[in-house]
N, C-alpha and C. Protein backbone atom coordinates (compact mmCIF):
# COMPACT_ATOMS: atom_id res chain seq x y z
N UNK A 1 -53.42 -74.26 68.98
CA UNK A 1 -53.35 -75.67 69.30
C UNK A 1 -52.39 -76.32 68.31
N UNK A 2 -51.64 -77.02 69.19
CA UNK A 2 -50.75 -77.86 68.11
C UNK A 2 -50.96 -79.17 67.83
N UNK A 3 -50.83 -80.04 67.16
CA UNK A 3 -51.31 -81.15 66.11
C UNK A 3 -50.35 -82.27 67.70
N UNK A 4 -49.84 -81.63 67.97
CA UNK A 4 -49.56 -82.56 69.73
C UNK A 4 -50.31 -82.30 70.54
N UNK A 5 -50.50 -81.11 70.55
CA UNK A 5 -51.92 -80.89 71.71
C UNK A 5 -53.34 -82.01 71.69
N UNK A 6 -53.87 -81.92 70.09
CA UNK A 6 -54.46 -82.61 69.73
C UNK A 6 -54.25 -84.08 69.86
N UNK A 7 -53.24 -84.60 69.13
CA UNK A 7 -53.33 -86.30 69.51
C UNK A 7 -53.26 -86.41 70.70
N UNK A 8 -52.92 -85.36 71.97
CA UNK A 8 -52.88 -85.66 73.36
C UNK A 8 -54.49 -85.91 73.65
N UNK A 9 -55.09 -85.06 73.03
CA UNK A 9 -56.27 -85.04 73.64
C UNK A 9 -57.60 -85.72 72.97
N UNK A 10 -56.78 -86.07 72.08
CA UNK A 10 -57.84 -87.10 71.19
C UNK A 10 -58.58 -88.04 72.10
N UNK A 11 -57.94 -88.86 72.37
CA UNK A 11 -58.66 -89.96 73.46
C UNK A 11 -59.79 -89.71 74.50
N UNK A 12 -59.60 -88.34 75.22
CA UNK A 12 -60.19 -87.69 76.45
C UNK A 12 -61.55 -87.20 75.56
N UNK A 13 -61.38 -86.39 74.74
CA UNK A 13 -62.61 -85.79 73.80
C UNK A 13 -63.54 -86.92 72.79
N UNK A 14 -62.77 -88.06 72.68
CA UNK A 14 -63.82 -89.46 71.57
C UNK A 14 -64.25 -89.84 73.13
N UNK A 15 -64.09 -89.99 74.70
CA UNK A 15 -64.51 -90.81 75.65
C UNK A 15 -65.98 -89.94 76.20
N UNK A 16 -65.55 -88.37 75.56
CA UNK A 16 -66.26 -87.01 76.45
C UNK A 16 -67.87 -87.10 75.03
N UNK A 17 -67.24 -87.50 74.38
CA UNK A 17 -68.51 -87.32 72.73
C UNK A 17 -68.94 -88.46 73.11
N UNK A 18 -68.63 -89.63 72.99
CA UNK A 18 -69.22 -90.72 73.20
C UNK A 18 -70.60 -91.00 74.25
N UNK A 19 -70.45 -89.68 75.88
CA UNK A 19 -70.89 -90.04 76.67
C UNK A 19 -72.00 -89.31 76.17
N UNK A 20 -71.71 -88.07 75.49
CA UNK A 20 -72.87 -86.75 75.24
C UNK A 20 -73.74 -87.36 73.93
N UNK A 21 -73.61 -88.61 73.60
CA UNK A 21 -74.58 -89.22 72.38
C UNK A 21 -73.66 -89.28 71.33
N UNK A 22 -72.57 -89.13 70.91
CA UNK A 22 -71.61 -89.24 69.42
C UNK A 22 -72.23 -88.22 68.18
N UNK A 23 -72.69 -87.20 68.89
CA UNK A 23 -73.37 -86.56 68.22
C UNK A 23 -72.40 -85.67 67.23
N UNK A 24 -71.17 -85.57 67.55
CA UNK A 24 -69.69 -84.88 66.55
C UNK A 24 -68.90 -86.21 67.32
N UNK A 25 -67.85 -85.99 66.35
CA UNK A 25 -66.46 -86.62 66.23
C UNK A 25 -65.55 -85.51 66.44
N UNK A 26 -64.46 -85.78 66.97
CA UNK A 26 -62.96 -85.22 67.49
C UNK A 26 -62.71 -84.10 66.18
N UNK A 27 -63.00 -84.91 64.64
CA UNK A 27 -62.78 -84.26 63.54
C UNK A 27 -63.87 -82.92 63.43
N UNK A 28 -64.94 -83.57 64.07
CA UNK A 28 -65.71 -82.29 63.48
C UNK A 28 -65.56 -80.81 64.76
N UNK A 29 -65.01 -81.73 65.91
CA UNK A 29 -64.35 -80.19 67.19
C UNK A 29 -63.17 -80.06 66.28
N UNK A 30 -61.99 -80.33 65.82
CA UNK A 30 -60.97 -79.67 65.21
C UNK A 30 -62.07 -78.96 63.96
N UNK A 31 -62.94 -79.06 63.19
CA UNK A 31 -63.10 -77.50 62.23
C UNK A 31 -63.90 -77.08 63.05
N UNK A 32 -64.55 -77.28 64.00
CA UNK A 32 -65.09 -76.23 64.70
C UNK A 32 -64.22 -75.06 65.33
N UNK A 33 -63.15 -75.55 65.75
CA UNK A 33 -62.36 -74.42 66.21
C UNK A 33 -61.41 -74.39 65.02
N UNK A 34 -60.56 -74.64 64.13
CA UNK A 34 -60.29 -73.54 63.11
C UNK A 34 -61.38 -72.77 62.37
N UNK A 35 -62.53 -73.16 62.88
CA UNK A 35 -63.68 -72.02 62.24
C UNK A 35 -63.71 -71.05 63.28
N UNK A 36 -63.32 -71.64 64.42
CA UNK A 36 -63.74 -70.04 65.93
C UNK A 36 -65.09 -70.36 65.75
N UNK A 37 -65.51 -71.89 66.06
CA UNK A 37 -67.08 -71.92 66.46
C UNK A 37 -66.97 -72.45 67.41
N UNK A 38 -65.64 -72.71 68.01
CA UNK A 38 -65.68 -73.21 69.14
C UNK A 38 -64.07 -72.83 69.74
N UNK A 39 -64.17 -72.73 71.21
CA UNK A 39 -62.62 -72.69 71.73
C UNK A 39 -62.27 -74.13 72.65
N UNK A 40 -60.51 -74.29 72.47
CA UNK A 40 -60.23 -75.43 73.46
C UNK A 40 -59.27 -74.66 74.39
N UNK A 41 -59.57 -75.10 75.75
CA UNK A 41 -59.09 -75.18 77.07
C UNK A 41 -58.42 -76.02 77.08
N UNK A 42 -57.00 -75.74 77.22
CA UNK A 42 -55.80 -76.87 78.14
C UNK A 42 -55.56 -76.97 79.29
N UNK A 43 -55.76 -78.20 79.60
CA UNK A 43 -54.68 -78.14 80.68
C UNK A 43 -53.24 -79.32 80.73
N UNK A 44 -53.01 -79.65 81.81
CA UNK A 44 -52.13 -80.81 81.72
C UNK A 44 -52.57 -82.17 81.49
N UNK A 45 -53.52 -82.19 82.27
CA UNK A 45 -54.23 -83.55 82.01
C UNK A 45 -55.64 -83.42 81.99
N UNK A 46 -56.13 -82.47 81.01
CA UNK A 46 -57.81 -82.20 80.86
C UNK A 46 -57.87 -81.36 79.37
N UNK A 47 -59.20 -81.15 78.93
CA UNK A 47 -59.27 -80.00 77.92
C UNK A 47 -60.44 -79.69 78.39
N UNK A 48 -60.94 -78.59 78.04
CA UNK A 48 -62.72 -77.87 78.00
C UNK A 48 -63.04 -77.36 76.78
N UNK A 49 -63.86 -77.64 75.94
CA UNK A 49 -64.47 -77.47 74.86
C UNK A 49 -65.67 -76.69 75.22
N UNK A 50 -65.49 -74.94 75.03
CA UNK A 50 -66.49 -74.03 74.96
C UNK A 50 -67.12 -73.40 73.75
N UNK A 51 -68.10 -73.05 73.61
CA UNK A 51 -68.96 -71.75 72.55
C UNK A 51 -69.49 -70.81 73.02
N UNK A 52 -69.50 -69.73 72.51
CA UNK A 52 -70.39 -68.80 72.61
C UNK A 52 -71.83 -68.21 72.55
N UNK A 53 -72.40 -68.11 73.17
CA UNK A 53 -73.76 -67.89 72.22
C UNK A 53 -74.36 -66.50 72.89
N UNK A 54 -74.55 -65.86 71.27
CA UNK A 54 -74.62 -64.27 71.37
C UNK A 54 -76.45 -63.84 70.79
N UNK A 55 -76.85 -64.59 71.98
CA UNK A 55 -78.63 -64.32 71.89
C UNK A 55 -79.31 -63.49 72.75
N UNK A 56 -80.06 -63.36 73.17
CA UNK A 56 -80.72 -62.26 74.01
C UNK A 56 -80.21 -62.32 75.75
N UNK A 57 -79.65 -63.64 75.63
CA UNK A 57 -78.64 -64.10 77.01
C UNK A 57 -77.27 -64.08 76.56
N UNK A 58 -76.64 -63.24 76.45
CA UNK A 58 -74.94 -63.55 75.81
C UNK A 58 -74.28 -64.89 76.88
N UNK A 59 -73.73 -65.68 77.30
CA UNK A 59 -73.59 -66.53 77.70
C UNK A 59 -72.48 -67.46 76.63
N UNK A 60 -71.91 -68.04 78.15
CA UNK A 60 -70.76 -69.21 77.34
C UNK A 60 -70.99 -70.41 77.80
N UNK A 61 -70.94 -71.50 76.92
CA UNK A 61 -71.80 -72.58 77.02
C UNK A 61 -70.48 -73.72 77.03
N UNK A 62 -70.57 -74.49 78.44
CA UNK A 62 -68.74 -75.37 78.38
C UNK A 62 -70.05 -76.88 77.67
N UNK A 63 -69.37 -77.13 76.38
CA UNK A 63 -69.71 -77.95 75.85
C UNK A 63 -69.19 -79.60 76.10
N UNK A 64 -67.85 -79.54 76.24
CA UNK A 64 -67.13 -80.93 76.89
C UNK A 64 -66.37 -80.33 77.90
N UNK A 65 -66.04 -81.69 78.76
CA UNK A 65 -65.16 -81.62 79.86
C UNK A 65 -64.57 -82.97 79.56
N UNK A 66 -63.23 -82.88 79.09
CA UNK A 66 -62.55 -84.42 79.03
C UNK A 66 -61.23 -84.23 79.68
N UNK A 67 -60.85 -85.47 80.23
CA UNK A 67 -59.41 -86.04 81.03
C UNK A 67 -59.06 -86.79 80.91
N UNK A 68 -57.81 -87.05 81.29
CA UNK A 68 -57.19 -88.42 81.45
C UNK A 68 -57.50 -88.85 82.50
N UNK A 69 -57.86 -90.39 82.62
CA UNK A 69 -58.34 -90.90 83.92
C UNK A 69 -57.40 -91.13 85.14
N UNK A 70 -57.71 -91.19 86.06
CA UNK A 70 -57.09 -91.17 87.47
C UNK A 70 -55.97 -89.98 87.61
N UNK A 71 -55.87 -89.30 86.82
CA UNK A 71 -54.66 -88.11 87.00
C UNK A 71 -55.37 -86.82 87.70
N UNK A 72 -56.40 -86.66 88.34
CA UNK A 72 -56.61 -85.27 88.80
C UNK A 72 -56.94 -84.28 87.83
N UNK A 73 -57.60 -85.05 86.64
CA UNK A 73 -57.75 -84.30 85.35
C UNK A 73 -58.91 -83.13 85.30
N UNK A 74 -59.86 -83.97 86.43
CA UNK A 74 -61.10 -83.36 86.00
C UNK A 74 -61.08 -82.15 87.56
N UNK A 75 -60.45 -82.17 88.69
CA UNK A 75 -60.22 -81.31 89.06
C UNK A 75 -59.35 -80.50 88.91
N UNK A 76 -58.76 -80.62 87.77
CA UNK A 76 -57.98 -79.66 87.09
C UNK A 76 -58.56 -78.70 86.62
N UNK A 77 -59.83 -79.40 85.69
CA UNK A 77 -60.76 -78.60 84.83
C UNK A 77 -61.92 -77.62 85.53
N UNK A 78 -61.71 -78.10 86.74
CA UNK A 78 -62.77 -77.00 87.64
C UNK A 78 -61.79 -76.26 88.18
N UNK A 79 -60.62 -76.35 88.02
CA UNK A 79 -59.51 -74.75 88.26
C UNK A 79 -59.45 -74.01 87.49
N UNK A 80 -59.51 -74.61 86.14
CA UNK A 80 -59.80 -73.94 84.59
C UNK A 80 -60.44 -73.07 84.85
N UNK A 81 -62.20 -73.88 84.88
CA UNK A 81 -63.09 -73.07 85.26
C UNK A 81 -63.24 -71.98 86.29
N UNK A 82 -62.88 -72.18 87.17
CA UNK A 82 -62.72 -71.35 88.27
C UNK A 82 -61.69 -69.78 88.34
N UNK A 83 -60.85 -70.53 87.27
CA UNK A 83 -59.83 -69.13 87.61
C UNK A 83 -59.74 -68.42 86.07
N UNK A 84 -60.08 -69.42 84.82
CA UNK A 84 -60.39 -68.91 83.76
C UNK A 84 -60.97 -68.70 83.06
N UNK A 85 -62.41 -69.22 83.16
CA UNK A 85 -63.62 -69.50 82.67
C UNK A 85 -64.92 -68.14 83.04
N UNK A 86 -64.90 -68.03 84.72
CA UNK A 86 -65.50 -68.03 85.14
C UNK A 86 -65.25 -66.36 85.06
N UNK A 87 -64.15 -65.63 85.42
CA UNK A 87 -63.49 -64.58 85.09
C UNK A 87 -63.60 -63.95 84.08
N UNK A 88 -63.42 -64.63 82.22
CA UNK A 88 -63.11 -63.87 81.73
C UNK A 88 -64.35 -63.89 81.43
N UNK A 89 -65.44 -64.61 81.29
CA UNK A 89 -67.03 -64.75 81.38
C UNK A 89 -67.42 -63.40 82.30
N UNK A 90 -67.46 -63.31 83.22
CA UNK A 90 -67.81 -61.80 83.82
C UNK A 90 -66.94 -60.65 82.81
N UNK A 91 -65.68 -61.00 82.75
CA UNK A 91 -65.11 -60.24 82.39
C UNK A 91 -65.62 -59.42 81.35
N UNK A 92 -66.52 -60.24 80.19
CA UNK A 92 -67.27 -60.28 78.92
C UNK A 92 -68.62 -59.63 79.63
N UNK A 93 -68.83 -59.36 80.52
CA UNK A 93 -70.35 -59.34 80.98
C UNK A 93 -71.26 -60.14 80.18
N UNK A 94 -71.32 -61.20 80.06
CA UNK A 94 -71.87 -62.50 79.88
C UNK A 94 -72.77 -62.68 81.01
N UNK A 95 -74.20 -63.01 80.70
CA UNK A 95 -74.62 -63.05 81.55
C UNK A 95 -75.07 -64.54 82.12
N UNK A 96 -74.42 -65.51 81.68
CA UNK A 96 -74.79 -66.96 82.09
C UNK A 96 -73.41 -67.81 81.03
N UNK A 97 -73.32 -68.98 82.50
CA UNK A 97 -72.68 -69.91 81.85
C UNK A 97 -73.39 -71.61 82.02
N UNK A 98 -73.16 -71.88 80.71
CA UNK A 98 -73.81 -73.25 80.83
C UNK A 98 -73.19 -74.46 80.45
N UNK A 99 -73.63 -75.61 80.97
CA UNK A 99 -72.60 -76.35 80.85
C UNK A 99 -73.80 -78.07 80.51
N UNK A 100 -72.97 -78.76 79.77
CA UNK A 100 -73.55 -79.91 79.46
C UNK A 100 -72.89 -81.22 80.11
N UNK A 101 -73.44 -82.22 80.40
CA UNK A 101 -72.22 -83.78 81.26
C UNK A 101 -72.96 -84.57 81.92
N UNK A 102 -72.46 -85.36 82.44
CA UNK A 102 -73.27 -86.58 82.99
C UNK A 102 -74.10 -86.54 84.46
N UNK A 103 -74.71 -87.13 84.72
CA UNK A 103 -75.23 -86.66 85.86
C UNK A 103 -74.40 -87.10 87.48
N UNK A 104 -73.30 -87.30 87.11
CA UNK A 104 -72.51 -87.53 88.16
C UNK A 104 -71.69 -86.20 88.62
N UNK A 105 -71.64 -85.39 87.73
CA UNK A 105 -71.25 -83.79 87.61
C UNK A 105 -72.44 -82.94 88.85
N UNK A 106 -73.53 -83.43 88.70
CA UNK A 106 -74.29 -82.63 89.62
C UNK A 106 -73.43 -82.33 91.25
N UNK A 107 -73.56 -82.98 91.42
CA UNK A 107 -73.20 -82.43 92.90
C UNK A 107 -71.62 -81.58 92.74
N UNK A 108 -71.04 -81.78 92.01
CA UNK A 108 -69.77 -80.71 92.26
C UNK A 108 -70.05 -79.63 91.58
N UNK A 109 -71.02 -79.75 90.42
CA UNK A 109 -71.70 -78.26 89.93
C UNK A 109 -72.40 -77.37 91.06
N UNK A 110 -73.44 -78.44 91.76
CA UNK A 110 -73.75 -77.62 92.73
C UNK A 110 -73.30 -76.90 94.00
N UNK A 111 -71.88 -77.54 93.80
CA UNK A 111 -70.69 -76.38 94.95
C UNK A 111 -70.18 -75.44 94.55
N UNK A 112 -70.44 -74.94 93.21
CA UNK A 112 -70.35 -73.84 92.60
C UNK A 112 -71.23 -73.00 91.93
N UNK A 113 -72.38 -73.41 93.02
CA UNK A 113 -73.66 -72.59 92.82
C UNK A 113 -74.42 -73.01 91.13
N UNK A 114 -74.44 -73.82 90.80
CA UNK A 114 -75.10 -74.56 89.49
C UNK A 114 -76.10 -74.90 89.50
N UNK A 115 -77.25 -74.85 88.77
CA UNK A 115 -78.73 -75.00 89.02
C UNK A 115 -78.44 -75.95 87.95
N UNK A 116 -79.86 -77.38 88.00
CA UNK A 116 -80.48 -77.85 87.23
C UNK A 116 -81.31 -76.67 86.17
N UNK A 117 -81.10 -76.64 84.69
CA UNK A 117 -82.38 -76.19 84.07
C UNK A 117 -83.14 -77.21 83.69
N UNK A 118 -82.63 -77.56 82.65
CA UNK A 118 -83.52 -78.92 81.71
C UNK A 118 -82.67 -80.19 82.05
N UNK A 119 -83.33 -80.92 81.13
CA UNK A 119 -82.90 -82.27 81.19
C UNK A 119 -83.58 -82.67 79.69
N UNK A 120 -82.12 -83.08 79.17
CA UNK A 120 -82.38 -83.70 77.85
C UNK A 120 -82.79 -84.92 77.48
N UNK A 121 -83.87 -85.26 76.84
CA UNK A 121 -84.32 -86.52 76.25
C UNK A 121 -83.97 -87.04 75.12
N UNK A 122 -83.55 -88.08 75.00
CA UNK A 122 -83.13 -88.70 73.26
C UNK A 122 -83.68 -89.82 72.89
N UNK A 123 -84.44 -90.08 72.02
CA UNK A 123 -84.78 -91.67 71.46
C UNK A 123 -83.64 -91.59 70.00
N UNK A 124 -83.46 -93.05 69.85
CA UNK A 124 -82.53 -93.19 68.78
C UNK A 124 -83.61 -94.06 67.33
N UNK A 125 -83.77 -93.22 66.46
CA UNK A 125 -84.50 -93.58 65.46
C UNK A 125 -83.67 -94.41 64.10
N UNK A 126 -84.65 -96.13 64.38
CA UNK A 126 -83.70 -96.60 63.62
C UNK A 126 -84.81 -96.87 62.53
């Protein structure tokens, strides 16, 4: 990733954290992936922010999905998924992929065969 890649995608990833609770900052996905605790997905007008997780389910877990708005960003990111995600995930014999996002994501998850598991709860303790 180049330090252009990044300010490209700065904006798309503070709009994608913001929605998932602000639970990291943009800064703390850049050392996550120069640590390789996390990978970024490009595209033209999208990124995907994945991890790994190597537990009794090996599985890859798409952590963000961010775009630029009105550009076809986010069906970009389900081509990602579809032709690179989803592939090299079998490819890995991985046996599950999981994915986190808003609940407006449901129904196009579920055209790609996506189950509800959980559903996360948060109170904010002040």
């Amino acid at each position: 990733m180049t330090e252009d890649d990044w300010t490209r995608i700065t904006p798309w990833l503070d709009k994608s954290l913001e929605c998932g609770g602000k639970t990291h900052t943009v800064e703390d996905v850049r050392k996550m992936h120069a640590e390789a605790k996390c990978q970024v997905w490009l595209g033209e007008n999208c990124a995907i922010v994945t991890e790994f997780n190597w537990t009794r389910m090996p599985s890859l877990h798409i952590w963000l999905v961010a775009a630029e708005p009105n550009t076809g960003g986010l069906a970009e990111a389900l081509e990602i998924y579809r032709h690179g995600l989803l592939p090299m995930a079998k490819g890995m014999n991985l046996k599950r992929i999981t994915g986190t996002g808003r609940k407006g994501w449901g129904p196009t998850m579920k055209d790609d065969d996506w189950e509800p598991v959980m559903t996360i709860f948060a109170k904010e303790l002040t």
